[in-house]
PDB file of N, CA and C in Angstrom:
ATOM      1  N   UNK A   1     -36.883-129.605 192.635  1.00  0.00           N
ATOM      2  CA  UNK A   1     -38.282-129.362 192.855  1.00  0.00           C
ATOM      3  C   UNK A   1     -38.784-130.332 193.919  1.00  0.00           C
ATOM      4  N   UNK A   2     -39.769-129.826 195.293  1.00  0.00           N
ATOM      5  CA  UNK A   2     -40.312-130.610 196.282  1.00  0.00           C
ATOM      6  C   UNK A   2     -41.023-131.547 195.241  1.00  0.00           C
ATOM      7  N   UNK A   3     -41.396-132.734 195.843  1.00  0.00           N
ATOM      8  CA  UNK A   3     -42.681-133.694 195.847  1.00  0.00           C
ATOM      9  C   UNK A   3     -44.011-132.715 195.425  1.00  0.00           C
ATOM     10  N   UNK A   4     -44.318-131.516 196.719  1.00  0.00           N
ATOM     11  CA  UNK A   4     -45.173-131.168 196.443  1.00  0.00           C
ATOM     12  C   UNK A   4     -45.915-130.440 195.392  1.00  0.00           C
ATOM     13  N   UNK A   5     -44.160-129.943 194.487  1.00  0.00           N
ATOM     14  CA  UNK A   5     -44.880-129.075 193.429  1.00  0.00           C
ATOM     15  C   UNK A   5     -44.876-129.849 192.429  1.00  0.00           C
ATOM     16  N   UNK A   6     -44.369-130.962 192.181  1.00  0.00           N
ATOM     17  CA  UNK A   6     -44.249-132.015 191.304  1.00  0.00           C
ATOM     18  C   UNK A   6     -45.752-132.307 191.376  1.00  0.00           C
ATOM     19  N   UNK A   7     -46.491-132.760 192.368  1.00  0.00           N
ATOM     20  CA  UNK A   7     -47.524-133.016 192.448  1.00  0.00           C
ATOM     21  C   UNK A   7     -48.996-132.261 191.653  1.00  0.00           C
ATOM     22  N   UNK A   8     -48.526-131.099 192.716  1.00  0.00           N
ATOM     23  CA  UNK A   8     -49.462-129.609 192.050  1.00  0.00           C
ATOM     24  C   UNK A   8     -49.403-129.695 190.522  1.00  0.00           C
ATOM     25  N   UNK A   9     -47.964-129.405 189.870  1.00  0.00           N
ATOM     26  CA  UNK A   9     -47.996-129.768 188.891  1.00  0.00           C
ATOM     27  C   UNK A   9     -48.748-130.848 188.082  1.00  0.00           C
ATOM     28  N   UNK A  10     -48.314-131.940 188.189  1.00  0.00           N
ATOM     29  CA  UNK A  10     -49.203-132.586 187.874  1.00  0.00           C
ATOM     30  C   UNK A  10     -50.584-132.845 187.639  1.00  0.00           C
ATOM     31  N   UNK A  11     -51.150-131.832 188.505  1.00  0.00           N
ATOM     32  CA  UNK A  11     -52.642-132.203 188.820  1.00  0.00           C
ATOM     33  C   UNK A  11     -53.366-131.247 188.453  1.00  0.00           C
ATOM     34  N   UNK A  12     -52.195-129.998 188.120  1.00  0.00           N
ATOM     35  CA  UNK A  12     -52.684-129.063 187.170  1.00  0.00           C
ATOM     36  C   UNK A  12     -52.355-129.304 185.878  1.00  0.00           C
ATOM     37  N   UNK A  13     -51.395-129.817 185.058  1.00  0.00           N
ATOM     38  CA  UNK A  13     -51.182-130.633 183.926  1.00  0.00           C
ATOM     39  C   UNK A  13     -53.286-131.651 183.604  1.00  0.00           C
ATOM     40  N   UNK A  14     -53.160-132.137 184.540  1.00  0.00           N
ATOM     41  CA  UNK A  14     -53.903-132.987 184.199  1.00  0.00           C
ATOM     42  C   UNK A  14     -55.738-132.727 183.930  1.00  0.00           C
ATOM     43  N   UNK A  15     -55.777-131.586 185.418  1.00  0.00           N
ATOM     44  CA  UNK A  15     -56.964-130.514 184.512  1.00  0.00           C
ATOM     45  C   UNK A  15     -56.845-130.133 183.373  1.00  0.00           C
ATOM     46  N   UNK A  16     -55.544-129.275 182.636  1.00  0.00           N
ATOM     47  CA  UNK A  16     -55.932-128.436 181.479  1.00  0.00           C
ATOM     48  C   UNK A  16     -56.167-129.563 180.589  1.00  0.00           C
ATOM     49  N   UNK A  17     -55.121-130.807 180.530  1.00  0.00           N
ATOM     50  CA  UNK A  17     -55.208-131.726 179.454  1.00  0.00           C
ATOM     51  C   UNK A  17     -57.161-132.456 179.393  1.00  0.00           C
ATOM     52  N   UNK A  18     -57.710-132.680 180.910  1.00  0.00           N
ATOM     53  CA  UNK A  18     -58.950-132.769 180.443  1.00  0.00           C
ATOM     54  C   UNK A  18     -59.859-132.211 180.118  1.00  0.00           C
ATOM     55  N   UNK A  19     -59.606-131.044 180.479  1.00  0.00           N
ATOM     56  CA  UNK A  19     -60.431-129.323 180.172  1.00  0.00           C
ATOM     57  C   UNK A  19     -60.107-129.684 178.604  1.00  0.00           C
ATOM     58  N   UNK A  20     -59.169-129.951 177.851  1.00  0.00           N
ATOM     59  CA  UNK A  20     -58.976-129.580 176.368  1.00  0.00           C
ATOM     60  C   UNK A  20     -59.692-130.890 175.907  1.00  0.00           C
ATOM     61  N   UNK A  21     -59.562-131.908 176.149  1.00  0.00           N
ATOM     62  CA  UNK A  21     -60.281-133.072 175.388  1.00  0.00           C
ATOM     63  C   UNK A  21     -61.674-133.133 175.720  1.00  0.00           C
ATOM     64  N   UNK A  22     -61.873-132.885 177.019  1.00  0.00           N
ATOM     65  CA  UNK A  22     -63.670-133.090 177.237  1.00  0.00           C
ATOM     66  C   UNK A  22     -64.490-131.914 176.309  1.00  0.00           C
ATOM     67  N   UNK A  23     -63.975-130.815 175.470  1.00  0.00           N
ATOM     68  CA  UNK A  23     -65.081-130.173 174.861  1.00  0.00           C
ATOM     69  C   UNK A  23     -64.451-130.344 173.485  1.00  0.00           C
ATOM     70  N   UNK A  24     -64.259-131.769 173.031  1.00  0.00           N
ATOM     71  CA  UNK A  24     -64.117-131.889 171.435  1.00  0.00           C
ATOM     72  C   UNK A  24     -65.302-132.055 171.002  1.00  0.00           C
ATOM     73  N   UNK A  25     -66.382-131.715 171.219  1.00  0.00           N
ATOM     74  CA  UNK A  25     -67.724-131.743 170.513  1.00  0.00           C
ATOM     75  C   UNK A  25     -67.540-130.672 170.403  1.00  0.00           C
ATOM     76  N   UNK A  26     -67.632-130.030 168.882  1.00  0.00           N
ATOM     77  CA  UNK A  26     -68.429-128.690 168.411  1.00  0.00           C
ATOM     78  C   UNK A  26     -69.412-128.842 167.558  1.00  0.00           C
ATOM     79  N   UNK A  27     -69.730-127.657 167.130  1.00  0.00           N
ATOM     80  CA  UNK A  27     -71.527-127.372 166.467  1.00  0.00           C
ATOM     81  C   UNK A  27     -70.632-128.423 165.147  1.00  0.00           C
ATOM     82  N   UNK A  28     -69.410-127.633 164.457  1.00  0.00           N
ATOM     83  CA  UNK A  28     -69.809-128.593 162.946  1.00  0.00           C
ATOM     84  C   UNK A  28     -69.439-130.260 163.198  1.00  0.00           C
ATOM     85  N   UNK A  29     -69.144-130.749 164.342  1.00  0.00           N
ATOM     86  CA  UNK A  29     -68.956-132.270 164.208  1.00  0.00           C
ATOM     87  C   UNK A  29     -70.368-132.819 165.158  1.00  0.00           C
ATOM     88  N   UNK A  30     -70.864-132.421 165.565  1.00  0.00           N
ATOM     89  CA  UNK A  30     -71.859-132.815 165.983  1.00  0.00           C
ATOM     90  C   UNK A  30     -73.078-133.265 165.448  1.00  0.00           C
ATOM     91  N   UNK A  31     -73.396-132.119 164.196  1.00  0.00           N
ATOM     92  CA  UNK A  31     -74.046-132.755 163.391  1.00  0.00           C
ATOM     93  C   UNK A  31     -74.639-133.943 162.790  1.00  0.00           C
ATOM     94  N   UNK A  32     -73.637-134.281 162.779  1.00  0.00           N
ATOM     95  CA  UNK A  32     -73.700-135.635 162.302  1.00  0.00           C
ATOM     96  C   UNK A  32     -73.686-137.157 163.026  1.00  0.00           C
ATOM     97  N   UNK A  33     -73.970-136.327 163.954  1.00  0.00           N
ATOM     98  CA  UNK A  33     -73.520-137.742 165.069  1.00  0.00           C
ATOM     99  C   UNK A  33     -75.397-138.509 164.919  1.00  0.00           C
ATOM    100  N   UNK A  34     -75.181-139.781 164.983  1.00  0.00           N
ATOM    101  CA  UNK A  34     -76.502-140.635 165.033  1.00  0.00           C
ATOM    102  C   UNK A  34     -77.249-141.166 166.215  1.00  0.00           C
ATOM    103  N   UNK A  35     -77.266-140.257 166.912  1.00  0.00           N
ATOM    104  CA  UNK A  35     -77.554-140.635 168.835  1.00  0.00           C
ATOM    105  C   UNK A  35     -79.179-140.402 168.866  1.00  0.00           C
ATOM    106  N   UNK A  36     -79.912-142.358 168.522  1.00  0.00           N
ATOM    107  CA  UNK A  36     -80.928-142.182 169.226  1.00  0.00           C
ATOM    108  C   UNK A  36     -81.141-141.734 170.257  1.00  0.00           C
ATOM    109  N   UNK A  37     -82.305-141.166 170.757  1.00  0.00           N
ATOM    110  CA  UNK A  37     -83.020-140.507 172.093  1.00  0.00           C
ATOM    111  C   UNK A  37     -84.402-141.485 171.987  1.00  0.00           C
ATOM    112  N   UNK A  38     -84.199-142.324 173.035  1.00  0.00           N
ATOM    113  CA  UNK A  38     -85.307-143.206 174.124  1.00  0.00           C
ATOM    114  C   UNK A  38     -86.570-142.072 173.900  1.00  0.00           C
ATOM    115  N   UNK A  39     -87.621-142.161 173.686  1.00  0.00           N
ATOM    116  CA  UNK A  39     -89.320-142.121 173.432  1.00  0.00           C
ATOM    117  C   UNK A  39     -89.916-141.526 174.991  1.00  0.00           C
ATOM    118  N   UNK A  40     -89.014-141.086 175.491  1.00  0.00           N
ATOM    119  CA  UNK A  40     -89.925-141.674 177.106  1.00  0.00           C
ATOM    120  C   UNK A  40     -91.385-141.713 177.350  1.00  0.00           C
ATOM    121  N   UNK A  41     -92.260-141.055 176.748  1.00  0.00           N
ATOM    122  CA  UNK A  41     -93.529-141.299 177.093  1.00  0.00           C
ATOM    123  C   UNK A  41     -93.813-142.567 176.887  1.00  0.00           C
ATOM    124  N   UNK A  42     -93.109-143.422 175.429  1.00  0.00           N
ATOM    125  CA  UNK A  42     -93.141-144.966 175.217  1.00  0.00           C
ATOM    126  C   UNK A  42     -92.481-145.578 176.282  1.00  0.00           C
ATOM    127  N   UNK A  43     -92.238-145.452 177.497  1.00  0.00           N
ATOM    128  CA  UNK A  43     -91.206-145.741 178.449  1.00  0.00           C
ATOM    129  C   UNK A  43     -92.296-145.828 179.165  1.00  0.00           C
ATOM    130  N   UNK A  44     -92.641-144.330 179.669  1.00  0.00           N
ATOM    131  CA  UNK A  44     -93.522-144.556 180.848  1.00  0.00           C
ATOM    132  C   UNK A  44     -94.738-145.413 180.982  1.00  0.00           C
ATOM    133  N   UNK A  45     -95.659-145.111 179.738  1.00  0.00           N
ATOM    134  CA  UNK A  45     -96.577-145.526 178.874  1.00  0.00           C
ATOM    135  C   UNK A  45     -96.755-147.555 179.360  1.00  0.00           C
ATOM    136  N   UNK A  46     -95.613-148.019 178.807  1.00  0.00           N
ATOM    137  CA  UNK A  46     -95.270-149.456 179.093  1.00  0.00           C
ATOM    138  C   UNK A  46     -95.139-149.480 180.936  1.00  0.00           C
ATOM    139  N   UNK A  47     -94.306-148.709 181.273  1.00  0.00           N
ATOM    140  CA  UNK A  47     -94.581-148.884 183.095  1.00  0.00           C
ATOM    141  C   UNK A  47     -95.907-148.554 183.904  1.00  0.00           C
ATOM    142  N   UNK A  48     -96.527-147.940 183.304  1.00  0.00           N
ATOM    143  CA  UNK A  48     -98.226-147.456 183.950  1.00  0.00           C
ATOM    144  C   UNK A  48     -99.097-148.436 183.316  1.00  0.00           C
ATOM    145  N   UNK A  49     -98.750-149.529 182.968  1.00  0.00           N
ATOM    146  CA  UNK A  49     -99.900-150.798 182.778  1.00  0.00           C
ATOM    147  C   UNK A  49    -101.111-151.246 183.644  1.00  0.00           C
ATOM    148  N   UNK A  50    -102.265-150.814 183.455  1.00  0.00           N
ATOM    149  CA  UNK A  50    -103.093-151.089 184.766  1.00  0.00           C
ATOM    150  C   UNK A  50    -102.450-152.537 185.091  1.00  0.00           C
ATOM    151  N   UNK A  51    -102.924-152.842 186.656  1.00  0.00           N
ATOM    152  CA  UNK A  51    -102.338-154.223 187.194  1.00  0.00           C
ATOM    153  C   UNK A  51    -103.582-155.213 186.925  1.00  0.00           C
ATOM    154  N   UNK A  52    -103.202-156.381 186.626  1.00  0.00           N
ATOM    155  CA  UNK A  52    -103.825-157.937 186.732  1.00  0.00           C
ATOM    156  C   UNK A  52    -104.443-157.915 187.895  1.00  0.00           C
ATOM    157  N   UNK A  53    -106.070-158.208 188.014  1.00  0.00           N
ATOM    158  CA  UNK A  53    -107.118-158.221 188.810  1.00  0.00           C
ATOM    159  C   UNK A  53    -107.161-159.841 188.720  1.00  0.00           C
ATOM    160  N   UNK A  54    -106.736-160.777 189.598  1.00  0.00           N
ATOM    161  CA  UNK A  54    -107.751-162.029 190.172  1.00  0.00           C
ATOM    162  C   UNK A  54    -109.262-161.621 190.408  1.00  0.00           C
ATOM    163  N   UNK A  55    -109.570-161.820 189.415  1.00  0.00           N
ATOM    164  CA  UNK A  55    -110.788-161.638 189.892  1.00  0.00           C
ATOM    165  C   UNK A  55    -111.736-162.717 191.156  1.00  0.00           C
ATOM    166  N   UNK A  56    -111.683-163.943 190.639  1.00  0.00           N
ATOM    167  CA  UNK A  56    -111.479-164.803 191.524  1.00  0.00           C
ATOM    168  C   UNK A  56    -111.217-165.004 192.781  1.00  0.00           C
ATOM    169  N   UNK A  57    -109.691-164.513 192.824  1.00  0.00           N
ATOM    170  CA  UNK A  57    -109.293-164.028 194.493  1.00  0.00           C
ATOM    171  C   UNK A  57    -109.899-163.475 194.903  1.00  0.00           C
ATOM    172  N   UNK A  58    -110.001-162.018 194.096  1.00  0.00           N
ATOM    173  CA  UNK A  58    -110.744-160.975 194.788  1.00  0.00           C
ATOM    174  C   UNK A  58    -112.358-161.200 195.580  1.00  0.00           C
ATOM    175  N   UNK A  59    -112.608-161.889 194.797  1.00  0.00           N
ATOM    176  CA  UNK A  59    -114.067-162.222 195.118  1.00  0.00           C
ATOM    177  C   UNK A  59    -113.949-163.310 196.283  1.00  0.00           C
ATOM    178  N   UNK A  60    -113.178-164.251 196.148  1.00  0.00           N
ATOM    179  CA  UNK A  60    -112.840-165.062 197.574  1.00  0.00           C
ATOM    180  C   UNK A  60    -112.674-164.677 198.384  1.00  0.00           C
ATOM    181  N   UNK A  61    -111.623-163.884 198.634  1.00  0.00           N
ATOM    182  CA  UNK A  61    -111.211-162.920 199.456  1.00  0.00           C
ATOM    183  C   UNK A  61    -112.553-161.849 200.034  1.00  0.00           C
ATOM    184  N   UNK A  62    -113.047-161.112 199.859  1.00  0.00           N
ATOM    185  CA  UNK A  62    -113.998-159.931 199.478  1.00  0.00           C
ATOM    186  C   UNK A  62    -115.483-161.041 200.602  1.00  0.00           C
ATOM    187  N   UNK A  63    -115.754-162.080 199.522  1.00  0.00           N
ATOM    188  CA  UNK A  63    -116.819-163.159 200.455  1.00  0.00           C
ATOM    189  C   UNK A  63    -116.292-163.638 201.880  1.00  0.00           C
ATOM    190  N   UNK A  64    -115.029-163.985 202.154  1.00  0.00           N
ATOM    191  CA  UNK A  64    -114.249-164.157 203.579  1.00  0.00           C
ATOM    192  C   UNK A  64    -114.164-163.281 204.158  1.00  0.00           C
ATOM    193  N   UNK A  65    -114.357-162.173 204.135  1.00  0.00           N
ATOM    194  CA  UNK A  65    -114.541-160.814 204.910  1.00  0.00           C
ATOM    195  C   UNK A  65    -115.749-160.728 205.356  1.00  0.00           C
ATOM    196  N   UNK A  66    -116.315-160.597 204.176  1.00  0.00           N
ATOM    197  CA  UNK A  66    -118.413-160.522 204.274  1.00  0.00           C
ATOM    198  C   UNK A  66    -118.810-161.468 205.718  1.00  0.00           C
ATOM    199  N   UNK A  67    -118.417-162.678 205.104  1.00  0.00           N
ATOM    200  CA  UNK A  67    -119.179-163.726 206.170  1.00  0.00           C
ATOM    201  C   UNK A  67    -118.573-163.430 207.453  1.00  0.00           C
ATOM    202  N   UNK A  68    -117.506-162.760 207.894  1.00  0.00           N
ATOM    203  CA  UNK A  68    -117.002-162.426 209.151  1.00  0.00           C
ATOM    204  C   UNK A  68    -117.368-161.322 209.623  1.00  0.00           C
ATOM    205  N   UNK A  69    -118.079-161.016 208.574  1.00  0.00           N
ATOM    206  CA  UNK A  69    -119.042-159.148 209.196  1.00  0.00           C
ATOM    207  C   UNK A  69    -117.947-158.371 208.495  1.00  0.00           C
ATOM    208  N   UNK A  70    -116.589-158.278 207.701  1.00  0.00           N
ATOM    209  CA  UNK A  70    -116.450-157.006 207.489  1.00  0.00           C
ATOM    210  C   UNK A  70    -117.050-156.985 206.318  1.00  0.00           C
ATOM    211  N   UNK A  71    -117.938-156.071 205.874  1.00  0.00           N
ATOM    212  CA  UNK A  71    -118.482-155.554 204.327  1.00  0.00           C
ATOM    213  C   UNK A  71    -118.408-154.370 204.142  1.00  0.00           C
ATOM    214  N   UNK A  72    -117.189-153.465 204.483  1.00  0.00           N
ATOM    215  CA  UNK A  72    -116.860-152.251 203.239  1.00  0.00           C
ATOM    216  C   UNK A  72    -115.198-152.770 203.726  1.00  0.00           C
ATOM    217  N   UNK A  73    -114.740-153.755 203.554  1.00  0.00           N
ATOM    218  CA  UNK A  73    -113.420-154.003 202.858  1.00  0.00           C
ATOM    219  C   UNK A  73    -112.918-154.598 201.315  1.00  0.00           C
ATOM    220  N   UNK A  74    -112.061-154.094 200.763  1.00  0.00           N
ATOM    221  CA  UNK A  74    -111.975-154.559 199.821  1.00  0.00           C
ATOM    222  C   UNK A  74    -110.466-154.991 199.571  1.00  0.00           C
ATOM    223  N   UNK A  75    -110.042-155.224 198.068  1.00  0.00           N
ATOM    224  CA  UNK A  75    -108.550-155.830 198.060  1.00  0.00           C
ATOM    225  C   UNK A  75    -108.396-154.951 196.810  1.00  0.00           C
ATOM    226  N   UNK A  76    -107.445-154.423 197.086  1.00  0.00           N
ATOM    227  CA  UNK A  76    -106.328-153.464 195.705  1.00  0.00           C
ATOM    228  C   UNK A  76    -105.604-153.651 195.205  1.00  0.00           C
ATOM    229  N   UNK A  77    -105.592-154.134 194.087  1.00  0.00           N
ATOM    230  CA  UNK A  77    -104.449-155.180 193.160  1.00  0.00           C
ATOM    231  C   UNK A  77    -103.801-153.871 192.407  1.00  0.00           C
ATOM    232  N   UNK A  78    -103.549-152.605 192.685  1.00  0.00           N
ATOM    233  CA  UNK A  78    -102.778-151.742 191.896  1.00  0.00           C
ATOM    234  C   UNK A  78    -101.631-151.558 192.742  1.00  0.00           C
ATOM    235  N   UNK A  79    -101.313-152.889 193.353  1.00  0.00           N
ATOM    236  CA  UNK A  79     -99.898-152.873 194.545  1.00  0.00           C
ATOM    237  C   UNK A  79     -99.452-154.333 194.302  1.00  0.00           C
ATOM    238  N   UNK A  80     -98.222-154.741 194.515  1.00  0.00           N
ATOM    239  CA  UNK A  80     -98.106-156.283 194.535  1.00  0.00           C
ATOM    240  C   UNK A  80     -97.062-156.187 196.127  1.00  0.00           C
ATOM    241  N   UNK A  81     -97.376-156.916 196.884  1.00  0.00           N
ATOM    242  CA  UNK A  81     -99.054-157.868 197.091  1.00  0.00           C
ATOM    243  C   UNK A  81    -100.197-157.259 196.672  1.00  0.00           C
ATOM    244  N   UNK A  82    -100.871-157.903 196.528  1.00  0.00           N
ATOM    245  CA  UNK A  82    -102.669-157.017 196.739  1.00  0.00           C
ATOM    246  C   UNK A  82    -102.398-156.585 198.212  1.00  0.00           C
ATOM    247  N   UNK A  83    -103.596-155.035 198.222  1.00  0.00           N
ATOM    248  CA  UNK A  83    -103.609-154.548 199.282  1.00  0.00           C
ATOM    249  C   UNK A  83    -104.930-154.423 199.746  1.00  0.00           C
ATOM    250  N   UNK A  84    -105.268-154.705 201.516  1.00  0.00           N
ATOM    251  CA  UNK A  84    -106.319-155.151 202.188  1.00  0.00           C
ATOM    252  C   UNK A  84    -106.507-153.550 202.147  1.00  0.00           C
ATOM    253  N   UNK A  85    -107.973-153.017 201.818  1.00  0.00           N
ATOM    254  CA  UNK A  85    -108.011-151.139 201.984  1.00  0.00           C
ATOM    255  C   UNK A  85    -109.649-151.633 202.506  1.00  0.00           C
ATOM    256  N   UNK A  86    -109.401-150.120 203.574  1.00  0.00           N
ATOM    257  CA  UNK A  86    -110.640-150.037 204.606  1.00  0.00           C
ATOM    258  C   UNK A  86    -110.516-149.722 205.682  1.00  0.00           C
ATOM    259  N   UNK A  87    -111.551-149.421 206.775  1.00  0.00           N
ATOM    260  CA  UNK A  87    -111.708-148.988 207.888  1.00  0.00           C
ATOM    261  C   UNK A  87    -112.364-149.690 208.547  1.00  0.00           C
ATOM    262  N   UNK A  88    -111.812-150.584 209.724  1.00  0.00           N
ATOM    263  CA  UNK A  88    -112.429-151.352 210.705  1.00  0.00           C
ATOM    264  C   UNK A  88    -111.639-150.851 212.097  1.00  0.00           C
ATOM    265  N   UNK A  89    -112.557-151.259 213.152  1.00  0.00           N
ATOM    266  CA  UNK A  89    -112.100-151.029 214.363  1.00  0.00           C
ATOM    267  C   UNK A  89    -110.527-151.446 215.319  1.00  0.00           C
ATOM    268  N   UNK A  90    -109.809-150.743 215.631  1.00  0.00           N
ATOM    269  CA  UNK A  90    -108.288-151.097 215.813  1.00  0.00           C
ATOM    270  C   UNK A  90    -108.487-152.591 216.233  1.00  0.00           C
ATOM    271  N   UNK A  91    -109.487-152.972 217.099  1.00  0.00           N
ATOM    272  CA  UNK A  91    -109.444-154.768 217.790  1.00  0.00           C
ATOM    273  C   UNK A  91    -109.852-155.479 216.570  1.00  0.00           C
ATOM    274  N   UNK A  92    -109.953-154.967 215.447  1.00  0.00           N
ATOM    275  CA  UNK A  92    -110.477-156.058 214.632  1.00  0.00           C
ATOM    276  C   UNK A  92    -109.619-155.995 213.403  1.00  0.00           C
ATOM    277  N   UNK A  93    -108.934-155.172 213.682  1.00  0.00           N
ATOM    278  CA  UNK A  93    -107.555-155.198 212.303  1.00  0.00           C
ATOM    279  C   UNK A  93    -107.009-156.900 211.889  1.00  0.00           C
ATOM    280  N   UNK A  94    -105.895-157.289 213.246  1.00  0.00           N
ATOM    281  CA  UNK A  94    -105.525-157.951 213.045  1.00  0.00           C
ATOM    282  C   UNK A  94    -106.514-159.804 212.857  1.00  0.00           C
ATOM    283  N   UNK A  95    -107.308-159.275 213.059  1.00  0.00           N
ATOM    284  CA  UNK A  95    -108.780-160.440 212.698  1.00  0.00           C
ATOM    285  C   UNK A  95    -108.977-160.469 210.742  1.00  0.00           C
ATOM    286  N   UNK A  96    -109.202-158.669 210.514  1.00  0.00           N
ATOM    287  CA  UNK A  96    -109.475-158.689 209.364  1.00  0.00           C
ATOM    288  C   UNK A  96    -108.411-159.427 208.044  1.00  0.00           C
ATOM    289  N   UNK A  97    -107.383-158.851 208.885  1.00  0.00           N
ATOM    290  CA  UNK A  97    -105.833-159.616 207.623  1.00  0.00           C
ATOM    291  C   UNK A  97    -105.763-160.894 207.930  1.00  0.00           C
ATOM    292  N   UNK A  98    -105.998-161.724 208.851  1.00  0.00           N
ATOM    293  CA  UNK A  98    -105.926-163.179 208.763  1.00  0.00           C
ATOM    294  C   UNK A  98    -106.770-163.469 208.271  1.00  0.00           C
ATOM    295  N   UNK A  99    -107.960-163.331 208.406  1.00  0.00           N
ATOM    296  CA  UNK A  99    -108.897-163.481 207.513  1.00  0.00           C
ATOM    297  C   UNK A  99    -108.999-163.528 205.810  1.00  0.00           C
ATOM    298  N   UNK A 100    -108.788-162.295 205.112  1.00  0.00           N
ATOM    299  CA  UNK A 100    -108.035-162.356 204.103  1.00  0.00           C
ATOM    300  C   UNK A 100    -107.121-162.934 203.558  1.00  0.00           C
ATOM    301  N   UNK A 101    -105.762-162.992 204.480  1.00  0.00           N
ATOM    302  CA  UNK A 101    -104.604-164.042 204.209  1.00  0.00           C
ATOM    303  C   UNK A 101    -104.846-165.430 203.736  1.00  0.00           C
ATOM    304  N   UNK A 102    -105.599-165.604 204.903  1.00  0.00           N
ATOM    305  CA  UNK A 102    -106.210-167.001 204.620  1.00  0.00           C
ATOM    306  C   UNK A 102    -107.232-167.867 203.727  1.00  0.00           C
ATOM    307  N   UNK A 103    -108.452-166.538 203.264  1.00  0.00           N
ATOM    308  CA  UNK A 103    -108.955-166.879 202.006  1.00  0.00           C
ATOM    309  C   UNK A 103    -107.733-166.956 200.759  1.00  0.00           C
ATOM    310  N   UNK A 104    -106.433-165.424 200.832  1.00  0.00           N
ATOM    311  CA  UNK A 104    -106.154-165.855 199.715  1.00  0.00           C
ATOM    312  C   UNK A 104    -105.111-166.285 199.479  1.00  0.00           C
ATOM    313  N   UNK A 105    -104.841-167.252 200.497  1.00  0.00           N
ATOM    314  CA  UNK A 105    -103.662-168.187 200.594  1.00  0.00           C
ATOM    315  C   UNK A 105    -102.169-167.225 200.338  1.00  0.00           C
ATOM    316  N   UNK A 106    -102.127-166.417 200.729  1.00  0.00           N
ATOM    317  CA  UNK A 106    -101.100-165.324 200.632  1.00  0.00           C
ATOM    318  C   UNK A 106    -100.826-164.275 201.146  1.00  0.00           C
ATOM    319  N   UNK A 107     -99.765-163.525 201.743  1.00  0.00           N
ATOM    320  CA  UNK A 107     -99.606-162.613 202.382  1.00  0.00           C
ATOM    321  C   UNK A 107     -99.552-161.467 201.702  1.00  0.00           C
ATOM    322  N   UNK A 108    -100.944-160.514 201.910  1.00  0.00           N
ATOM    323  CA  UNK A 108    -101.302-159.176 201.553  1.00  0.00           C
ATOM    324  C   UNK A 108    -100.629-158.328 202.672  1.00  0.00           C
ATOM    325  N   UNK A 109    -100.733-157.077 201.547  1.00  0.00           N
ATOM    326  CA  UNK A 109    -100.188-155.447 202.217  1.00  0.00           C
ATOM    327  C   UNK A 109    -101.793-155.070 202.783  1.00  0.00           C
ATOM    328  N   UNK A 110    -101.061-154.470 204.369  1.00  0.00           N
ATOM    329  CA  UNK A 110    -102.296-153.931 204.887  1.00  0.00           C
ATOM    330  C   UNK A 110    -101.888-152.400 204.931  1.00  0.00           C
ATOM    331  N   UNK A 111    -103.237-152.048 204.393  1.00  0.00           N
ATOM    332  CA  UNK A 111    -103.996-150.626 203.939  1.00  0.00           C
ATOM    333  C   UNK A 111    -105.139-150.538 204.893  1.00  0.00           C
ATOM    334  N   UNK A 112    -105.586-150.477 205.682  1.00  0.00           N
ATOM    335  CA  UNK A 112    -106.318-151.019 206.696  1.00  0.00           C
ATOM    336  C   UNK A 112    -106.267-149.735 207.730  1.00  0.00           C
ATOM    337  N   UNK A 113    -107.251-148.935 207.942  1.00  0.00           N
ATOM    338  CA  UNK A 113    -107.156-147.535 208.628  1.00  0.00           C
ATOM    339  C   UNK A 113    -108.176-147.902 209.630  1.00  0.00           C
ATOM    340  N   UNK A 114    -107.891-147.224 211.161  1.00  0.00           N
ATOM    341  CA  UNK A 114    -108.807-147.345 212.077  1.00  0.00           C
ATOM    342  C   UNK A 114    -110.046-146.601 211.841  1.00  0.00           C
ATOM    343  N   UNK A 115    -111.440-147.029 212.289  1.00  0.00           N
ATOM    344  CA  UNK A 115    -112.498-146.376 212.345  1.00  0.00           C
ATOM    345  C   UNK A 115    -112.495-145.191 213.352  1.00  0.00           C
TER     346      UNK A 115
END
């Protein structure tokens, strides 16, 4: 016999033998098997936690904008980093995030859309 049918062989040997063991589950042994199933809504439930508001920051942050003239920006803590959200003029973007950064001693996600 070639190599090759030795091979074939083999590799057809080795399908049927896993074809026969992979469906030893039937209806009457199954029964009884004790296989918790995970809750998932208790899953998701725990991952959709509203996020931790600094309030503090926020308000630091929020007043360091104000006094620089932007007042409809705000900061969105349902992202980590907090995210800078609003509409200011493209020349004043990169004004507005240093600004912010720098009240809140940290590097925020910019959300920040042109007017």
């Amino acid at each position: 016999m070639s190599a090759q049918v030795k091979n074939y062989l083999l590799i057809l040997s080795a399908i049927f033998f896993l074809s026969a063991c992979g469906n030893s589950l039937t209806k009457e042994n199954t029964t009884n098997l004790n296989v918790e199933i995970p809750n998932k809504s208790a899953n998701q439930n725990s991952a959709n936690t509203s996020p931790i508001i600094d309030v503090a920051e926020k308000t630091k942050i929020e007043d360091a904008l104000k006094k620089e003239g932007f007042k409809d920006l705000t900061i969105d803590y349902s992202t980590q980093p907090p995210t800078l959200r609003g509409k200011v003029s493209q020349d004043k973007i990169a004004i507005a995030i240093l600004v912010a950064e720098k009240a809140a001693d940290k590097k925020l996600m910019n959300g920040l859309s042109e007017k």
